[in-house]
C-alpha atoms as a PDB file:
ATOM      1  CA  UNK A   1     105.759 111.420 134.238  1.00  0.00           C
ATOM      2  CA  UNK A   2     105.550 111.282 138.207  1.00  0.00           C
ATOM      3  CA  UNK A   3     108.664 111.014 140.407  1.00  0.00           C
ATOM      4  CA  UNK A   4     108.263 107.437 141.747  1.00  0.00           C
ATOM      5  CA  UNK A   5     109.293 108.368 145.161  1.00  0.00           C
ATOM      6  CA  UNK A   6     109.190 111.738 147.263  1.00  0.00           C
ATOM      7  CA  UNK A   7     111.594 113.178 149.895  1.00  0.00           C
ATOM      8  CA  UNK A   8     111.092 110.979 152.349  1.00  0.00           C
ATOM      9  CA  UNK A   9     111.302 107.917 150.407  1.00  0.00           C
ATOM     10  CA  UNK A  10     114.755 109.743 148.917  1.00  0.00           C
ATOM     11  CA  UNK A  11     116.483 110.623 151.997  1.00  0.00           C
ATOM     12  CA  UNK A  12     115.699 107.284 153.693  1.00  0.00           C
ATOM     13  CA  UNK A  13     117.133 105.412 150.403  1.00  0.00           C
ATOM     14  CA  UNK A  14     120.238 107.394 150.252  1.00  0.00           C
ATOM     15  CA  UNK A  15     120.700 107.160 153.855  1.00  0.00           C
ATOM     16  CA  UNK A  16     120.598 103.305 153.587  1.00  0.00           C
ATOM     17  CA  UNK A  17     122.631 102.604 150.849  1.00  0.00           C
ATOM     18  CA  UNK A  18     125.597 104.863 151.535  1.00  0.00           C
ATOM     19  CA  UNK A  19     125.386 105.347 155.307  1.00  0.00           C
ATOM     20  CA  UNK A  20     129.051 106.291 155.763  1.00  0.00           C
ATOM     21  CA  UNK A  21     127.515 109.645 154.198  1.00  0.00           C
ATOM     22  CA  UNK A  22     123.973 110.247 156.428  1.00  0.00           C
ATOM     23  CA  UNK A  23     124.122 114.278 157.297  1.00  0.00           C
ATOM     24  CA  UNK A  24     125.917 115.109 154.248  1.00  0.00           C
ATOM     25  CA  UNK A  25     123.353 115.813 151.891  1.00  0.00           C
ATOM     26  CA  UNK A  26     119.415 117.624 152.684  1.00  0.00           C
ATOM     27  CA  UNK A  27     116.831 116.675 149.973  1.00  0.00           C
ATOM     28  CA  UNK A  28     115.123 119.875 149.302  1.00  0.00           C
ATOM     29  CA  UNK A  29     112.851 119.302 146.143  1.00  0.00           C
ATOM     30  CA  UNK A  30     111.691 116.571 144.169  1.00  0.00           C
ATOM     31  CA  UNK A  31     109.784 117.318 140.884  1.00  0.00           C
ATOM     32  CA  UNK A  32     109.367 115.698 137.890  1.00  0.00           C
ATOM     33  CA  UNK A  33     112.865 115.607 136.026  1.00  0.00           C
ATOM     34  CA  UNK A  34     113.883 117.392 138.584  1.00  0.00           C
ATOM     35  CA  UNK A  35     115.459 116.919 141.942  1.00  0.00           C
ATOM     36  CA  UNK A  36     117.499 120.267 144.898  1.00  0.00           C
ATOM     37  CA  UNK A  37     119.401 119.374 147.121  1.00  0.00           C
ATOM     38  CA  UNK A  38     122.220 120.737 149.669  1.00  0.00           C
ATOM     39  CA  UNK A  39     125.390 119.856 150.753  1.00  0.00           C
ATOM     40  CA  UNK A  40     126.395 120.719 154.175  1.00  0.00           C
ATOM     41  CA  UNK A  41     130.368 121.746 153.938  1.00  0.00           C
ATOM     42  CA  UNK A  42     132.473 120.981 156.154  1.00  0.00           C
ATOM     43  CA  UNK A  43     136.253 122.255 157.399  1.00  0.00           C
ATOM     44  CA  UNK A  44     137.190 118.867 155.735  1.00  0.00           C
ATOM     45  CA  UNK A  45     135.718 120.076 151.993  1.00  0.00           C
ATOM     46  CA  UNK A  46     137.730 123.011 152.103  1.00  0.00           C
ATOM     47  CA  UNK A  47     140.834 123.805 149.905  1.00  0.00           C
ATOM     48  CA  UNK A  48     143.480 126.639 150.411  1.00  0.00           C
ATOM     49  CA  UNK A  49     142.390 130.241 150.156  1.00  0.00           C
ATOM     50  CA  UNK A  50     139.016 129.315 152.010  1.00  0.00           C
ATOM     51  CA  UNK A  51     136.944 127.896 148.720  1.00  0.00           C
ATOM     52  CA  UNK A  52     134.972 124.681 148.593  1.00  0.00           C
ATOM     53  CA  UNK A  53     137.358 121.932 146.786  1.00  0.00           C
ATOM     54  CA  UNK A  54     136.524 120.637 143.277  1.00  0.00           C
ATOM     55  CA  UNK A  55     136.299 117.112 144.815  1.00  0.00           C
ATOM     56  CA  UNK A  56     133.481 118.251 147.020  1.00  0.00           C
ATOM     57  CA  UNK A  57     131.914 120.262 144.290  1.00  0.00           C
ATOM     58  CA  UNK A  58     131.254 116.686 142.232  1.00  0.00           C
ATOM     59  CA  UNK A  59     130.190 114.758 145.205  1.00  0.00           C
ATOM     60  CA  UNK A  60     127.078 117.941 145.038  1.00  0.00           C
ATOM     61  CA  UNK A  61     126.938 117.471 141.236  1.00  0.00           C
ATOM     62  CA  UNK A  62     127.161 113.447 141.345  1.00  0.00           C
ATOM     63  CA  UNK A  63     124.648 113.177 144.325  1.00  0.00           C
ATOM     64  CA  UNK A  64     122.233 115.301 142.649  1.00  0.00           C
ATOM     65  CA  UNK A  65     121.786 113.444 139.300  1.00  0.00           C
ATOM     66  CA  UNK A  66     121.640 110.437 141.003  1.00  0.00           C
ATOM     67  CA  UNK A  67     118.641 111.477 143.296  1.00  0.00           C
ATOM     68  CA  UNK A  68     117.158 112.748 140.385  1.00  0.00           C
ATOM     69  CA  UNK A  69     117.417 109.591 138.243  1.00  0.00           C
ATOM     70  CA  UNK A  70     116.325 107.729 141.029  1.00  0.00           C
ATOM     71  CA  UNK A  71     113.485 109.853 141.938  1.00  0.00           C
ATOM     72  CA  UNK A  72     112.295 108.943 138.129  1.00  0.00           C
ATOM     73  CA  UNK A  73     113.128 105.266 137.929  1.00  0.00           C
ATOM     74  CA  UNK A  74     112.980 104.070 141.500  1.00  0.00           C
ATOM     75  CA  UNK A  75     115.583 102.887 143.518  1.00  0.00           C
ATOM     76  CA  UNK A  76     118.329 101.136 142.093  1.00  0.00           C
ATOM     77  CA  UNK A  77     121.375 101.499 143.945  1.00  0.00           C
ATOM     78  CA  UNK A  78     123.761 100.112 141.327  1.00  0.00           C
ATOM     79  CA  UNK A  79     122.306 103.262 138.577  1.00  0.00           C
ATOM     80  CA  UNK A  80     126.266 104.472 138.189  1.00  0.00           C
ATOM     81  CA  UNK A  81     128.374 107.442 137.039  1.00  0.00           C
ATOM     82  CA  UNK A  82     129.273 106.764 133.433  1.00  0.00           C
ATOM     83  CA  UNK A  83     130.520 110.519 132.002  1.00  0.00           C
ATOM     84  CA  UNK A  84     130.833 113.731 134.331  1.00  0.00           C
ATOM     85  CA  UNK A  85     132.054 117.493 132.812  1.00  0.00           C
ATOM     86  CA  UNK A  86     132.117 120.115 135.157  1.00  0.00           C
ATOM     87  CA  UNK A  87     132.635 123.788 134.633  1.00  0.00           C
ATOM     88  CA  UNK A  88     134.168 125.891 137.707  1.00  0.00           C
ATOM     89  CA  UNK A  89     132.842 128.982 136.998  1.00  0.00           C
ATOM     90  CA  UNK A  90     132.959 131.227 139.905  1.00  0.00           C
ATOM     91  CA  UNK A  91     134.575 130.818 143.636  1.00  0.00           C
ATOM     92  CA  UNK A  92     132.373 129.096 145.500  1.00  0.00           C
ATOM     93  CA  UNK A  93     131.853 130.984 149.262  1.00  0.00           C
ATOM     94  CA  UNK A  94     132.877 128.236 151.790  1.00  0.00           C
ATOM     95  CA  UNK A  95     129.314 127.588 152.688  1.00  0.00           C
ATOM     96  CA  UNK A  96     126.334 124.815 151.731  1.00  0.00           C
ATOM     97  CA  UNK A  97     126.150 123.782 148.064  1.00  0.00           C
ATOM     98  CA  UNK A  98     123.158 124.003 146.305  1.00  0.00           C
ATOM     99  CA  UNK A  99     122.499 121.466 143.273  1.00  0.00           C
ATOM    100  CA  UNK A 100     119.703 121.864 141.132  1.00  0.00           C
ATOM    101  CA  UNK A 101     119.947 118.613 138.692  1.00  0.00           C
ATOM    102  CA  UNK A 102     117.711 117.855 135.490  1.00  0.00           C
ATOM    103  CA  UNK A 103     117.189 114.770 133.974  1.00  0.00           C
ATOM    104  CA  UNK A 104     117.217 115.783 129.993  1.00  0.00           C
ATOM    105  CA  UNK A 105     116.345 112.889 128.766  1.00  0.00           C
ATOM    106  CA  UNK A 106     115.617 109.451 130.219  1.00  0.00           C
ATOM    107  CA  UNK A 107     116.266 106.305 128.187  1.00  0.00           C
ATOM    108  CA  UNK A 108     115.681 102.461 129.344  1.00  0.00           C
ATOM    109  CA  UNK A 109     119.417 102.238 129.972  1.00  0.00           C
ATOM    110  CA  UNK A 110     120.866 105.712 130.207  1.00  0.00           C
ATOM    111  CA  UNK A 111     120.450 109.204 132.210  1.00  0.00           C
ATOM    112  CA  UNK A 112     121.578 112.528 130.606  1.00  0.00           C
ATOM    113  CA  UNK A 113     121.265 115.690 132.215  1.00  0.00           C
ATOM    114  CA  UNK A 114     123.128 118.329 133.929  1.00  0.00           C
ATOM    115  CA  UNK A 115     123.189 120.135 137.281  1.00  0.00           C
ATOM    116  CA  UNK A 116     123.748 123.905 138.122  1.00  0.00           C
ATOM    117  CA  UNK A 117     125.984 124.358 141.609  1.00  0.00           C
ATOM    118  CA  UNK A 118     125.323 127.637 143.874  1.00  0.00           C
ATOM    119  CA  UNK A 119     126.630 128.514 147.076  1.00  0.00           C
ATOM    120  CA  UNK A 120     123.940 129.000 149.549  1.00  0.00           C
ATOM    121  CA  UNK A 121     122.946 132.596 149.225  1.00  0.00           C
ATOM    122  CA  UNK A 122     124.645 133.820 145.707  1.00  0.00           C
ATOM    123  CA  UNK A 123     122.446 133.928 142.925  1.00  0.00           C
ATOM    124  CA  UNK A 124     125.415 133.175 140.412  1.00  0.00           C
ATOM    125  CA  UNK A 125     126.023 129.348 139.692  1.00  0.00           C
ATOM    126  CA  UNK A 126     130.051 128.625 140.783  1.00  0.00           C
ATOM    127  CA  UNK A 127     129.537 124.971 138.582  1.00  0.00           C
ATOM    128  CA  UNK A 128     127.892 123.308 135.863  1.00  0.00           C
ATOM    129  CA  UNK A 129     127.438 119.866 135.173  1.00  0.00           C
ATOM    130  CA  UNK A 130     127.033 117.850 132.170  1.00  0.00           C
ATOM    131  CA  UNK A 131     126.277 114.142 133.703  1.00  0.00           C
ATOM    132  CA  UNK A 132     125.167 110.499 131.930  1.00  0.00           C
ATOM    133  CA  UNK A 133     124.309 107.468 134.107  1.00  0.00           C
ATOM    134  CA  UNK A 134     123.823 104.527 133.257  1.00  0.00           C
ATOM    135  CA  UNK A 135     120.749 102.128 134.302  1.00  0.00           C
ATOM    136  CA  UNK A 136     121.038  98.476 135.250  1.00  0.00           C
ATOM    137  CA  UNK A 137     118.756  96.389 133.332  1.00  0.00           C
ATOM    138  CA  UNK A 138     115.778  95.412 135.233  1.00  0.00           C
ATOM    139  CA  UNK A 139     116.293  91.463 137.030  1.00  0.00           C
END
């Protein structure tokens, strides 16, 4: 199956519907099932002991899956969160986030996948994601 819309069409969706968070997030690859993308960090995502905070780590993980849903149904700004599970696995370095999110299987009303969470440069994952979503039924 062919992602119904590219990087372009991505960013400019996910710039529109949640503009309080334009310059957050970089689209880097779109494939099928698929979808990269980074999070810039901040001072502000930052916990004690100079490691990117858990709650910052989900917005990567959450914003991921739901580009990469999206990039496979279209978009539909009301697809939603229904069941996260993250794994901290390593300390992330207090730089960009890279999520690399797979739709695993794709169903007229749900999402399942998971996403793998780097921090720019280390070839070790610091998270993984198990993620559902669920899909509004078409008007």
């Amino acid at each position: 199956m062919t992602p119904k819309m590219n990087i372009a069409e991505m960013q400019e969706f996910v710039d529109e519907v949640f503009p309080q968070m334009i310059g957050n997030f970089e689209v880097l690859a779109i494939e099928p099932y698929r979808t990269k993308i980074r999070m810039k960090i901040t001072d502000d995502d930052l916990r004690p002991g100079g490691t990117v905070s858990g709650p910052a780590m989900f917005a990567a993980v959450d914003c991921a899956f739901y580009m990469a849903t999206l990039s496979m149904i279209g978009p539909e700004a009301l697809t939603v969160t229904t069941n996260c599970s993250i794994d901290f696995m390593r300390k992330p370095a207090p730089c960009d986030l890279i999520a690399d999110a797979r739709v695993l299987k794709l169903g007229k009303v749900l999402s399942v996948g998971d996403v793998m969470l780097y921090s720019e440069g280390m070839d070790e994952p610091v998270a993984h994601a198990n993620l559902t979503y669920s899909i509004p039924k078409p008007r």
